[in-house]
C-alpha atoms as a PDB file:
ATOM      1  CA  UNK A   1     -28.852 134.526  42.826  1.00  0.00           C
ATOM      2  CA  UNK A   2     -25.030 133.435  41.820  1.00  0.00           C
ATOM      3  CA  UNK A   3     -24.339 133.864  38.193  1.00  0.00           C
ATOM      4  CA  UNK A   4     -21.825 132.403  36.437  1.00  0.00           C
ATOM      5  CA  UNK A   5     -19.771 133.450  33.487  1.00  0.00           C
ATOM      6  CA  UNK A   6     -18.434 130.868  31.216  1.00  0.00           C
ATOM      7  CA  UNK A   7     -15.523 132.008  29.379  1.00  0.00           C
ATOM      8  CA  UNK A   8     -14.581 131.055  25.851  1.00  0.00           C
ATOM      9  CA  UNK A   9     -11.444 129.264  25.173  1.00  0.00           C
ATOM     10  CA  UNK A  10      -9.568 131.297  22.698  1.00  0.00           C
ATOM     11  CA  UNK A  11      -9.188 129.435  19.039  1.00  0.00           C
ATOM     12  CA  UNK A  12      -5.578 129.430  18.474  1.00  0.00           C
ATOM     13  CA  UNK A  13      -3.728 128.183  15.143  1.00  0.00           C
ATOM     14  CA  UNK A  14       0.202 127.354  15.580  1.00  0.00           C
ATOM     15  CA  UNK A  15       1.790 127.445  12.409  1.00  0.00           C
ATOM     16  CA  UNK A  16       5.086 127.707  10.712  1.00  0.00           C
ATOM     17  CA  UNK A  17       6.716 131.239  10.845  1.00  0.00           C
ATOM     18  CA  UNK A  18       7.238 133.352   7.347  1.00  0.00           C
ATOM     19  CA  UNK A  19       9.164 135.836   6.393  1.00  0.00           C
ATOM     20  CA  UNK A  20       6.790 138.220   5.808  1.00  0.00           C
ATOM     21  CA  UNK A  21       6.135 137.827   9.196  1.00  0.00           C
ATOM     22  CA  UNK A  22       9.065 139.258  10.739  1.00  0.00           C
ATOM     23  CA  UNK A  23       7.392 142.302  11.807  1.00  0.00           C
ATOM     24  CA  UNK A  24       4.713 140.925  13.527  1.00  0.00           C
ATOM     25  CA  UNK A  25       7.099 138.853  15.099  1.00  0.00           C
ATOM     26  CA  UNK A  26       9.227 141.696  16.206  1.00  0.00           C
ATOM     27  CA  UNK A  27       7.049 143.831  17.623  1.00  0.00           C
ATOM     28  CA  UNK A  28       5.462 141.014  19.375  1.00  0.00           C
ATOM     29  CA  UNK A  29       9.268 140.654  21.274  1.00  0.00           C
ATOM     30  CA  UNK A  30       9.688 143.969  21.478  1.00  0.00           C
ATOM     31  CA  UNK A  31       6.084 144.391  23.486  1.00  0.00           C
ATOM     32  CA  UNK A  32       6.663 141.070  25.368  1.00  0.00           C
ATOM     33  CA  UNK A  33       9.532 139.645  25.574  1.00  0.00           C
ATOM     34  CA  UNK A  34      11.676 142.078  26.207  1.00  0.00           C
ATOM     35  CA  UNK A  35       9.708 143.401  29.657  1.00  0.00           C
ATOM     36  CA  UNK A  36       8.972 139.804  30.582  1.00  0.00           C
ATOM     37  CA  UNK A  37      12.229 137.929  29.756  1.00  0.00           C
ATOM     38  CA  UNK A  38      14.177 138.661  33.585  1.00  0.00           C
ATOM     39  CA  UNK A  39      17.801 139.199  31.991  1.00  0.00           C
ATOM     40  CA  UNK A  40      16.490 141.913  29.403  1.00  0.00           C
ATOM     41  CA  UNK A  41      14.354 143.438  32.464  1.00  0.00           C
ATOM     42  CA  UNK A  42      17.833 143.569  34.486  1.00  0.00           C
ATOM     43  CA  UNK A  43      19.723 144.657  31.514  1.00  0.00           C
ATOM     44  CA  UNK A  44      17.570 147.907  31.504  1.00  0.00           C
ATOM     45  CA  UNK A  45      17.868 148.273  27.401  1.00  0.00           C
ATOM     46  CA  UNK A  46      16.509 150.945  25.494  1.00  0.00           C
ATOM     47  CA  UNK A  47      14.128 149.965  23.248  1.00  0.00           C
ATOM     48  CA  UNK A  48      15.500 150.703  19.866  1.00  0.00           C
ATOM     49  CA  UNK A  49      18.462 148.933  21.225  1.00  0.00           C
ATOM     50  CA  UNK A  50      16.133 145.971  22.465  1.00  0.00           C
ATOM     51  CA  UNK A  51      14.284 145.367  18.377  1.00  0.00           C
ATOM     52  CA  UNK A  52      17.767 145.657  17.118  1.00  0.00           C
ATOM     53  CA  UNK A  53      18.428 142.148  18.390  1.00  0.00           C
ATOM     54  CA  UNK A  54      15.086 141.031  17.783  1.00  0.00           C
ATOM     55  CA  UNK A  55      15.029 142.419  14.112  1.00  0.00           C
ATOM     56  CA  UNK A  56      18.627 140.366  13.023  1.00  0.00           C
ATOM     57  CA  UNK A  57      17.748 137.499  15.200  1.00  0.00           C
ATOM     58  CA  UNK A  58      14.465 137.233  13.757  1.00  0.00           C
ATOM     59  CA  UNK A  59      15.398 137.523   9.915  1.00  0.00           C
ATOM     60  CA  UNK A  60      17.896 135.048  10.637  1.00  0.00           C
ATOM     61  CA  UNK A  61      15.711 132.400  12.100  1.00  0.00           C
ATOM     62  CA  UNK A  62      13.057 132.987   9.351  1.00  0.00           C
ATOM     63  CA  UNK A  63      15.452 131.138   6.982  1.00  0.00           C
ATOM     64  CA  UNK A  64      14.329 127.928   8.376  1.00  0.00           C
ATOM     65  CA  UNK A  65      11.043 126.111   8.949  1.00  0.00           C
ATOM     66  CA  UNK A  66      11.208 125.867  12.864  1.00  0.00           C
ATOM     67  CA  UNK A  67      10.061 128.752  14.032  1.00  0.00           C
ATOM     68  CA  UNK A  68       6.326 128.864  15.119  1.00  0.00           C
ATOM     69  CA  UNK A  69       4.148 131.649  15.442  1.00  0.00           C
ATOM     70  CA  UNK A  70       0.755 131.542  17.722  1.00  0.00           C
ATOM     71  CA  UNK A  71      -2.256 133.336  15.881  1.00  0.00           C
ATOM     72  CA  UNK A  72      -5.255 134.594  17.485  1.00  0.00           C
ATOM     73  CA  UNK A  73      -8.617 134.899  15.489  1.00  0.00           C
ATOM     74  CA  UNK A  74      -8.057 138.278  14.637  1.00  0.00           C
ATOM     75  CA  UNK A  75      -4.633 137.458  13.628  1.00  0.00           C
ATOM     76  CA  UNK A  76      -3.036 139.050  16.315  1.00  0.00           C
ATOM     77  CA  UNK A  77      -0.341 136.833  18.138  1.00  0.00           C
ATOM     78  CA  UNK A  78      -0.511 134.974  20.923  1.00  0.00           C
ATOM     79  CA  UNK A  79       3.140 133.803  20.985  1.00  0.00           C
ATOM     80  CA  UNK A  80       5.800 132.909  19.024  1.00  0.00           C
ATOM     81  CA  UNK A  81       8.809 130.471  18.751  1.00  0.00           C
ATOM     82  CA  UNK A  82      12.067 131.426  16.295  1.00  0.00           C
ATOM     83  CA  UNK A  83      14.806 128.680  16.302  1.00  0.00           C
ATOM     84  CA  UNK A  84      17.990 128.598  13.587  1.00  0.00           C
ATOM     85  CA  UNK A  85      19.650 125.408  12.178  1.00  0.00           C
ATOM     86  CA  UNK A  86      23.327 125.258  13.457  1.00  0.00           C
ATOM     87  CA  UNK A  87      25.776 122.451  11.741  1.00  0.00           C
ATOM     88  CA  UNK A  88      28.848 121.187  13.136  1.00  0.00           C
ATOM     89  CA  UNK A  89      30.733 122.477   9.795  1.00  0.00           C
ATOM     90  CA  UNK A  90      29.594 125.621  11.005  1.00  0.00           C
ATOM     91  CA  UNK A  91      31.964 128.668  12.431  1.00  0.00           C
ATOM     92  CA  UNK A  92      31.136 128.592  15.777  1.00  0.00           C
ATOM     93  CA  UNK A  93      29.988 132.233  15.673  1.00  0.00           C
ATOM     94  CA  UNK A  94      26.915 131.214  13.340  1.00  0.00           C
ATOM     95  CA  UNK A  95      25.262 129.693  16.607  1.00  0.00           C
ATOM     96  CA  UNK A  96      26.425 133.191  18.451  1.00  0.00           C
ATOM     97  CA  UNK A  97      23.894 136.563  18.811  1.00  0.00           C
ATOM     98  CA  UNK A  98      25.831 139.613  17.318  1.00  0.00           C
ATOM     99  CA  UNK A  99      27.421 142.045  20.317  1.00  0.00           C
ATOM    100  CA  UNK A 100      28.592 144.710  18.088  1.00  0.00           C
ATOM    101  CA  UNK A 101      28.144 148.205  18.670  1.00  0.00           C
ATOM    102  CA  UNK A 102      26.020 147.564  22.246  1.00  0.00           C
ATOM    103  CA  UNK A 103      26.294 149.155  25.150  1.00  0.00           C
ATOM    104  CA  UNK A 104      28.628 147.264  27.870  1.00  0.00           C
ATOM    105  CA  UNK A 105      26.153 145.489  30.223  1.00  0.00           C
ATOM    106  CA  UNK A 106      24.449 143.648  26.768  1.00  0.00           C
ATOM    107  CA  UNK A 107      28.210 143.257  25.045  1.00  0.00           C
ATOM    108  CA  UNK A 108      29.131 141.014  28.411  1.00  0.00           C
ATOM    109  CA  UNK A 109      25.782 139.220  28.471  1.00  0.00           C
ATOM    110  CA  UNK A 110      25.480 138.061  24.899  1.00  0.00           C
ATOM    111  CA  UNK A 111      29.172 137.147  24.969  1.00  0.00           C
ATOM    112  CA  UNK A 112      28.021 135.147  28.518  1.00  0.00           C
ATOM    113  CA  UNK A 113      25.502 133.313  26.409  1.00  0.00           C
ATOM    114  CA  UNK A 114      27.895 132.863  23.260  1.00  0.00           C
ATOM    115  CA  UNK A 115      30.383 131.263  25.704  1.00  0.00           C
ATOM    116  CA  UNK A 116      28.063 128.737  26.580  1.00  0.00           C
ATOM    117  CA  UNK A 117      28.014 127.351  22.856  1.00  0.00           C
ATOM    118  CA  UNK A 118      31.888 127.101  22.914  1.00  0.00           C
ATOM    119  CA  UNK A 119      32.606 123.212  23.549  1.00  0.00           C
ATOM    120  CA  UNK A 120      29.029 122.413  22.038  1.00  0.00           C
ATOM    121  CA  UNK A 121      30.037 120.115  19.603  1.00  0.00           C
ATOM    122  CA  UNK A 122      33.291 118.697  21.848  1.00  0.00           C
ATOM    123  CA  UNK A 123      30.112 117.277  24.187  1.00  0.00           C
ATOM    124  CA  UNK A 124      28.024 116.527  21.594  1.00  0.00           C
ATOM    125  CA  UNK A 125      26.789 112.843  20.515  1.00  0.00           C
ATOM    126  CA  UNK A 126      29.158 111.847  17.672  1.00  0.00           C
ATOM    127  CA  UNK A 127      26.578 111.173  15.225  1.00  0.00           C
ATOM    128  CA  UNK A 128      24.998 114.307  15.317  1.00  0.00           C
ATOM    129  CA  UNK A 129      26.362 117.249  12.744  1.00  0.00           C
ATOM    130  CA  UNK A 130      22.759 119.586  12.799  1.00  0.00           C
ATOM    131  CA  UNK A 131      20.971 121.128  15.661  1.00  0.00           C
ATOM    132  CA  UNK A 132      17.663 123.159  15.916  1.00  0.00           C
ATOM    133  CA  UNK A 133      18.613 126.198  17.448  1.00  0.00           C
ATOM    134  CA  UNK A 134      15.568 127.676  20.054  1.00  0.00           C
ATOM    135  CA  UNK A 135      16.718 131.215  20.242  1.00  0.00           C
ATOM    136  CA  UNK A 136      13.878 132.841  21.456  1.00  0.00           C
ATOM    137  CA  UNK A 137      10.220 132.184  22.758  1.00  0.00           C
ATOM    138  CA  UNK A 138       7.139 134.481  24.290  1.00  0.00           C
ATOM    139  CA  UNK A 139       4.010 134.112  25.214  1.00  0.00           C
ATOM    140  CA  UNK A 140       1.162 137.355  25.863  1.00  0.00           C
ATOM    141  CA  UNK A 141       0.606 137.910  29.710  1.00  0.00           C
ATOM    142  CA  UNK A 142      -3.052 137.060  28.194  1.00  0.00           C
ATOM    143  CA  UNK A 143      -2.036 133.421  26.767  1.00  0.00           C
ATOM    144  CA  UNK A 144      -0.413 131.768  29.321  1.00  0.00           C
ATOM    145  CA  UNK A 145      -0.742 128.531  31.607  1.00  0.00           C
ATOM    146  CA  UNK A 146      -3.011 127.732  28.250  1.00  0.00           C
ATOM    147  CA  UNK A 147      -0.157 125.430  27.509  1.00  0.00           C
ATOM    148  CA  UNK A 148       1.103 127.294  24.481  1.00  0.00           C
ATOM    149  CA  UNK A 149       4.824 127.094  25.593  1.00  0.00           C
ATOM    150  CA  UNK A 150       4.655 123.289  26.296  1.00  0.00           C
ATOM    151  CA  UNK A 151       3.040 123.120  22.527  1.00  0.00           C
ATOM    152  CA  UNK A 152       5.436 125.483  20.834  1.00  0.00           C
ATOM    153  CA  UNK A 153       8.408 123.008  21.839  1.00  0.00           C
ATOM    154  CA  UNK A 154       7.387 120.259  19.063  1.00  0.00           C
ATOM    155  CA  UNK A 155       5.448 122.427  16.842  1.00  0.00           C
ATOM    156  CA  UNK A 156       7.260 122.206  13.393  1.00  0.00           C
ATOM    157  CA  UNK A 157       9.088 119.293  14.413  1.00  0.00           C
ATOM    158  CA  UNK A 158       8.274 117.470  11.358  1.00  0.00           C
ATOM    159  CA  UNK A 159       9.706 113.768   9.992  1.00  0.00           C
ATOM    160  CA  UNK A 160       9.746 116.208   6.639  1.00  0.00           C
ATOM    161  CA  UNK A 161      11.982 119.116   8.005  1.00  0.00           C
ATOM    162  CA  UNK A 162      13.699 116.623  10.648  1.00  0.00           C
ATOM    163  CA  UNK A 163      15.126 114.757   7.383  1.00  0.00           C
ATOM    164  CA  UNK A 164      15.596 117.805   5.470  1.00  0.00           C
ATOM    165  CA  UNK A 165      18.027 119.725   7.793  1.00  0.00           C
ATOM    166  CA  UNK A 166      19.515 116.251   8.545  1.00  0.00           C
ATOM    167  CA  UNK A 167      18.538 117.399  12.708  1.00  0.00           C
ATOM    168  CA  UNK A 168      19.745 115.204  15.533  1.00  0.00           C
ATOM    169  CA  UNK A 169      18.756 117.359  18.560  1.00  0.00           C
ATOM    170  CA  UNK A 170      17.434 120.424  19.667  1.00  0.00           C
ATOM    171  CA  UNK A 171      19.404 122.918  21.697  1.00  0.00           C
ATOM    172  CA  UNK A 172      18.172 125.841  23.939  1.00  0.00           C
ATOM    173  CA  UNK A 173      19.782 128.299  26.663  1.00  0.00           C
ATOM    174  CA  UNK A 174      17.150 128.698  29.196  1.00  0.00           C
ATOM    175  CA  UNK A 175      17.543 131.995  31.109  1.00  0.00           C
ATOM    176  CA  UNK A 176      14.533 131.712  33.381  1.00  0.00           C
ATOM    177  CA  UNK A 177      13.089 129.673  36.192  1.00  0.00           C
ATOM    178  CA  UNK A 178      10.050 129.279  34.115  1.00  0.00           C
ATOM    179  CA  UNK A 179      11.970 128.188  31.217  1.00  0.00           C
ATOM    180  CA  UNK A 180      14.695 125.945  32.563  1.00  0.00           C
ATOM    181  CA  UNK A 181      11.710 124.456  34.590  1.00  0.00           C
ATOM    182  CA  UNK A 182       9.654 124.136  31.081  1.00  0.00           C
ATOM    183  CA  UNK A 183      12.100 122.322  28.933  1.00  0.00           C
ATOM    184  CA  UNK A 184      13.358 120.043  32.055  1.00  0.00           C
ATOM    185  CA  UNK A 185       9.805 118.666  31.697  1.00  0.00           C
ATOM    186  CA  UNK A 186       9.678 118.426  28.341  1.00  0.00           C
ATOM    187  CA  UNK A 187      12.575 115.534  28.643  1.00  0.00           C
ATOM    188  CA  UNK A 188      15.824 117.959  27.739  1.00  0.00           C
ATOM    189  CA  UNK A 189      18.782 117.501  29.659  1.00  0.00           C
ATOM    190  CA  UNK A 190      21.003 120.944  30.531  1.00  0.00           C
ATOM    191  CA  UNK A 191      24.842 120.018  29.398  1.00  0.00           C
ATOM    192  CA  UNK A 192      25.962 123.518  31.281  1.00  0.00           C
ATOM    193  CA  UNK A 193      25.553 125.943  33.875  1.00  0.00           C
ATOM    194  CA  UNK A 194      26.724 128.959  33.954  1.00  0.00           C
ATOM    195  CA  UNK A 195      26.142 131.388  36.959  1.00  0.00           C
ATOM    196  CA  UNK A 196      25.292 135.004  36.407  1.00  0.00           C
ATOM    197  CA  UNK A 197      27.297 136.124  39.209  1.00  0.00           C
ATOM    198  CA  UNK A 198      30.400 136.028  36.755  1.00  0.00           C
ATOM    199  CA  UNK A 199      29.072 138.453  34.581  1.00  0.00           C
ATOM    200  CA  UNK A 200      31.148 141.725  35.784  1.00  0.00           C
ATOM    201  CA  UNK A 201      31.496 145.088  34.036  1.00  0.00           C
ATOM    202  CA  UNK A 202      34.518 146.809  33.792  1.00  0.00           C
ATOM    203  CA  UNK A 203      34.775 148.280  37.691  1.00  0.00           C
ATOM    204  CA  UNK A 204      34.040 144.615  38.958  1.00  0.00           C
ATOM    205  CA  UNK A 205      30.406 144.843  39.132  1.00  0.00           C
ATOM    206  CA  UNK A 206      27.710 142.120  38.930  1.00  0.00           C
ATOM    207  CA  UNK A 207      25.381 143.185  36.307  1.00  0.00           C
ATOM    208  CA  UNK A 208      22.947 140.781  36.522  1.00  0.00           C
ATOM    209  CA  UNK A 209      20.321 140.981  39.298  1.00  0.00           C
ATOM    210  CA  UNK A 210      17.215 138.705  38.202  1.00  0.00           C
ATOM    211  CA  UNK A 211      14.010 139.479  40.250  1.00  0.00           C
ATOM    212  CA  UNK A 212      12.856 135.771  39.582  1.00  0.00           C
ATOM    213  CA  UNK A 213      15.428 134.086  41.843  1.00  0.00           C
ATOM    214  CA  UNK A 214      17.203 132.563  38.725  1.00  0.00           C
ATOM    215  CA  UNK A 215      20.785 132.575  39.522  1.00  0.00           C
ATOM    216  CA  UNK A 216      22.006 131.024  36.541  1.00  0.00           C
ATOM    217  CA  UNK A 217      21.814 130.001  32.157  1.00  0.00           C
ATOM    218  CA  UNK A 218      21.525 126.560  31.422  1.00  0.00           C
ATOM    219  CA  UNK A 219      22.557 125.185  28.133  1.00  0.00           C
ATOM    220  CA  UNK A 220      20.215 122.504  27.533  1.00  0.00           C
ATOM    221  CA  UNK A 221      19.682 119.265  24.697  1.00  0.00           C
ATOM    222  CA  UNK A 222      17.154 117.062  23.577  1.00  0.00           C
ATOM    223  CA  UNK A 223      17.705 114.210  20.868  1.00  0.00           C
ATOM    224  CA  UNK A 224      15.659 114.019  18.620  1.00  0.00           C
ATOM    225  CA  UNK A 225      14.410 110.361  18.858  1.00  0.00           C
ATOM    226  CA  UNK A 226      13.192 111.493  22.673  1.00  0.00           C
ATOM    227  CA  UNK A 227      10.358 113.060  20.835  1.00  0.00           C
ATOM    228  CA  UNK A 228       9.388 109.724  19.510  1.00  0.00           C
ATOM    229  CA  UNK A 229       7.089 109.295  16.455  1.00  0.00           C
ATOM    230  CA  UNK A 230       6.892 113.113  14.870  1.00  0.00           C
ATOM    231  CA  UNK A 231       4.531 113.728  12.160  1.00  0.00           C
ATOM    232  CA  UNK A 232       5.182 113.813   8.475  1.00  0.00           C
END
């Protein structure tokens, strides 16, 4: 006799991120995202340097409505989305991750990913002076092809907020395969490409080796009237 199992699908609730949150959120990175995302697993960070970044990216991004978090029924997470607001009045440092006082290898790779925000507003549609800012998204080993990432894309993407923050587009650097390949099907279009192989420390040396084949960071956009009708 065969028997079967039938497994339960997990009852998840996506809803808007908190402050009072942040810890859950950053620990969540820590224990995920930084041994899954393939440039942190190259970069070979120490972990107190590795929830740093988290912690200040994290309390930044929790000053707006569009980051997500993925609870399980224990309330546990799942996954979890956080995203800034950036405004074309802004510096353009306020779109930038902080580099001070890191070690070399993660000084030349965040200011690889700040340089890809540089002309930004130069390409632009004219009309549009606010951006949601994706800046980082995980998912448990546990959660995925469940189509959480897909969902946590839109989630928050309110007519409400949308008006609020006066948002005309989304924008994302994708460091993955899986990522580039995610947001490419969710309709955004990358504006740049920039290849890993000119990251080079200080004695000439590539320092970015990804184990996933992805050879380079896309900056990539999505208007917002490509989502079509978004909720209230």
């Amino acid at each position: 006799m065969i028997l079967s199992k039938t497994l339960r699908t997990p009852q998840l609730l996506f809803r808007t991120a908190k402050p009072n949150d942040k810890d859950k959120i950053t620990n969540f990175l820590t224990a995920h995202f930084a041994k899954e995302e393939p440039c942190l697993r190259a970069l070979k960070l120490a972990p107190e340097t590795t929830e740093a970044i988290f912690n200040t990216t994290v309390t930044r991004c929790l000053k707006y409505p569009f980051s997500t978090v993925v609870l399980q029924e224990n309330g546990d997470l799942a996954g979890c989305l956080v995203a800034s607001v950036w405004n074309r009045t802004d510096p353009i440092g306020n779109a930038d991750f902080d580099d001070s006082g890191v070690p070399e290898n993660l000084k030349l790779f965040v200011q690889f990913i700040n340089n890809a925000h540089a002309n930004f507003w130069k390409i632009a549609p004219s009309h549009v002076n606010s951006v949601i800012h994706r800046e980082m998204g995980s998912v448990a080993p546990e959660f995925t092809r469940l189509g959480i990432a897909t969902k946590m894309v839109y989630t928050n993407m309110t007519k409400r907020n949308i008006q609020k923050y006066n948002i005309g587009g989304v924008i994302s650097e994708t460091s993955s395969l899986a990522n580039q390949l995610l947001l490419e099907k969710q309709g955004f279009k990358h504006l740049k490409e920039l290849p890993y192989s000119d990251i080079k420390d200080s004695k000439g040396n590539e320092i970015l080796k990804l184990d996933d084949g992805t050879t380079a960071l896309r900056l990539n956009y999505k208007a917002i009237e490509d989502y079509g009708d978004l909720p209230e």
